[in-house]
Protein backbone atom coordinates (compact mmCIF):
# COMPACT_ATOMS: atom_id res chain seq x y z
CA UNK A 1 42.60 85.69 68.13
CA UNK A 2 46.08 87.07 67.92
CA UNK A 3 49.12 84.66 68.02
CA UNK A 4 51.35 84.44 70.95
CA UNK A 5 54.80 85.29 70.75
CA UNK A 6 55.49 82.76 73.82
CA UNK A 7 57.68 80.23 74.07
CA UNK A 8 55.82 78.13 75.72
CA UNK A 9 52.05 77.25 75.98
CA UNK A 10 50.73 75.97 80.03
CA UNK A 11 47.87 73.83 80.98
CA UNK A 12 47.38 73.15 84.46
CA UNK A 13 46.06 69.29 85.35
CA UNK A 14 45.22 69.07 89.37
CA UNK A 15 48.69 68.93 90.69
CA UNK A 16 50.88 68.87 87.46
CA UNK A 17 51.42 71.71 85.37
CA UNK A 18 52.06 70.54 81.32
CA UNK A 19 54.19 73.33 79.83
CA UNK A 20 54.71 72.83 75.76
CA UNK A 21 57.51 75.08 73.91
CA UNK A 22 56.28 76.35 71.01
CA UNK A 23 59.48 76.47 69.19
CA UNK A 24 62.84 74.69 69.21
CA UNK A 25 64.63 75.90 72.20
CA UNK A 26 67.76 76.83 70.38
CA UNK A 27 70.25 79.69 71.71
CA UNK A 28 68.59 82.26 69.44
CA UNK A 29 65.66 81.79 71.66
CA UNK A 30 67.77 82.88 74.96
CA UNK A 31 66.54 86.17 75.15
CA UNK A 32 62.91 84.99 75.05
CA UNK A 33 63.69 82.29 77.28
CA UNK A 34 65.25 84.50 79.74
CA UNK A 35 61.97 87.27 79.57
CA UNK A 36 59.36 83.79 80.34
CA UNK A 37 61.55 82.10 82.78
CA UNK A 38 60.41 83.91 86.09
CA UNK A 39 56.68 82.95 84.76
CA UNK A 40 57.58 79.74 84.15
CA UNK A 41 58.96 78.81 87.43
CA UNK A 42 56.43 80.73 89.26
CA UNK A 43 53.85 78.32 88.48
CA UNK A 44 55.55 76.39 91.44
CA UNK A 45 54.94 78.95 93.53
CA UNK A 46 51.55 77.85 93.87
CA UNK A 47 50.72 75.22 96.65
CA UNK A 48 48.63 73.03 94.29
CA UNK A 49 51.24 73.10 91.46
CA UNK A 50 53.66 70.27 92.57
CA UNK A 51 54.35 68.24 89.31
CA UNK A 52 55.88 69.78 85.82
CA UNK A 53 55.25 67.43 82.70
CA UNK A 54 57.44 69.43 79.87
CA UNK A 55 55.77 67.89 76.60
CA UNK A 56 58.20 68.27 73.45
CA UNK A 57 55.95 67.69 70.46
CA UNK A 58 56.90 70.52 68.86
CA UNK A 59 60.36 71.01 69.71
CA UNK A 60 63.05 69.22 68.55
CA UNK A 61 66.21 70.85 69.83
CA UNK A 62 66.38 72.19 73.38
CA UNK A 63 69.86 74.61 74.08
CA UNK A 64 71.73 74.90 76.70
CA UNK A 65 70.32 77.90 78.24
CA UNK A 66 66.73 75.53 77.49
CA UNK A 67 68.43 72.83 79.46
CA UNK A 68 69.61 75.18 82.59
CA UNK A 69 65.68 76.58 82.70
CA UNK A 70 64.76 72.83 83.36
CA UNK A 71 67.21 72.17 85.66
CA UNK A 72 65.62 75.28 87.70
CA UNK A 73 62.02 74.10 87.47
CA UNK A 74 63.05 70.05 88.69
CA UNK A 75 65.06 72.43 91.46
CA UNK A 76 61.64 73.75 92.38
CA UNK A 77 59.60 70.19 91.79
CA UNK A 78 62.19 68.71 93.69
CA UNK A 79 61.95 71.02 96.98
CA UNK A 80 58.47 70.77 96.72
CA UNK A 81 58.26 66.67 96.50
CA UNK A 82 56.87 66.52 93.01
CA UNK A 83 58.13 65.23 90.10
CA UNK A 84 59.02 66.47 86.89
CA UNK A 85 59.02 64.59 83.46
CA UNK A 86 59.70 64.50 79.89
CA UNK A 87 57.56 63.63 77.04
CA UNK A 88 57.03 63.17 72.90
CA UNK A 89 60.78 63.53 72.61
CA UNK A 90 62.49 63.34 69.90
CA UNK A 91 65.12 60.81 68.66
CA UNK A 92 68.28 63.00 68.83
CA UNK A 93 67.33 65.21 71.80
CA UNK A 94 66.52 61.81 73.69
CA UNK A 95 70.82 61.11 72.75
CA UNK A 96 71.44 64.14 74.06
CA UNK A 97 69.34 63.57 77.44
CA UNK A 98 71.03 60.27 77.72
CA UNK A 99 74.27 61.77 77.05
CA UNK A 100 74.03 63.98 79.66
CA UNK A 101 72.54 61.64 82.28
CA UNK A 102 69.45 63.64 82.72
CA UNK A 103 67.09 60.31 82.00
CA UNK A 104 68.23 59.52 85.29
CA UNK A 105 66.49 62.26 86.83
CA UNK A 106 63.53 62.84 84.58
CA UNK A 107 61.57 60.05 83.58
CA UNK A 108 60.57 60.03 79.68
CA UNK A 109 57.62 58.87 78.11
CA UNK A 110 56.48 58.60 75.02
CA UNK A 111 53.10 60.28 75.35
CA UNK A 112 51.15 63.14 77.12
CA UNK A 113 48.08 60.71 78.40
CA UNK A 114 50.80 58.46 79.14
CA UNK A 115 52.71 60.51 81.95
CA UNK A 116 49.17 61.85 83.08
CA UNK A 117 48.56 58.46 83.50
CA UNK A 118 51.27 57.85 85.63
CA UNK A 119 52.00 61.03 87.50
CA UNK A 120 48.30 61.20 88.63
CA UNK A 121 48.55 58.26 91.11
């Protein structure tokens, strides 16, 4: 099996689709970020896909151009009456969420089975 050069990894759940970065999101990722993004928002373009769970386990910085990518996909979850949250993030990029408001609008938990959980009902 080769390895993938994505940035992120996708697992689809019923309704909710769990997308996992693969790497920190940082700025020298943009250009990746920008070649994935139309993939990674066309998942919502399926009628069944209605929930995003973005699970951060293995990235610990998210950039800005990571940041605007999200705000497209809850933009999508929104319009479709879904809901979109966070999980297994870290200490300083939770400051940063909280600094910028956005754990208003996207819940955060602390695990995967935890949000499943929760977003299944």
């Amino acid at each position: 099996m080769e390895p993938s050069n994505k940035l992120f990894e996708s697992d689809c759940q019923d309704q909710t689709v769990i997308l996992t970065p693969t790497i920190d999101l940082s700025e020298f990722a943009y250009e990746s970020l920008e070649n994935e993004a139309d993939e990674v928002l066309s998942f919502l373009d399926k009628p069944e896909h209605r929930n995003i769970v973005i699970d951060l386990h293995r990235a610990d910085y998210s950039g800005s151009s990571a940041l605007g990518l999200f705000l497209k996909l809850w933009k999508k979850v929104r319009d479709k009456g879904g809901s979109m949250v966070f999980c297994n993030v870290f200490a300083h990029e939770l400051d940063i969420f909280e600094l910028m408001k956005f754990d208003r609008i996207w819940p955060i938990y602390g695990s995967r089975q935890e949000v499943l959980a929760v977003i299944s009902k």
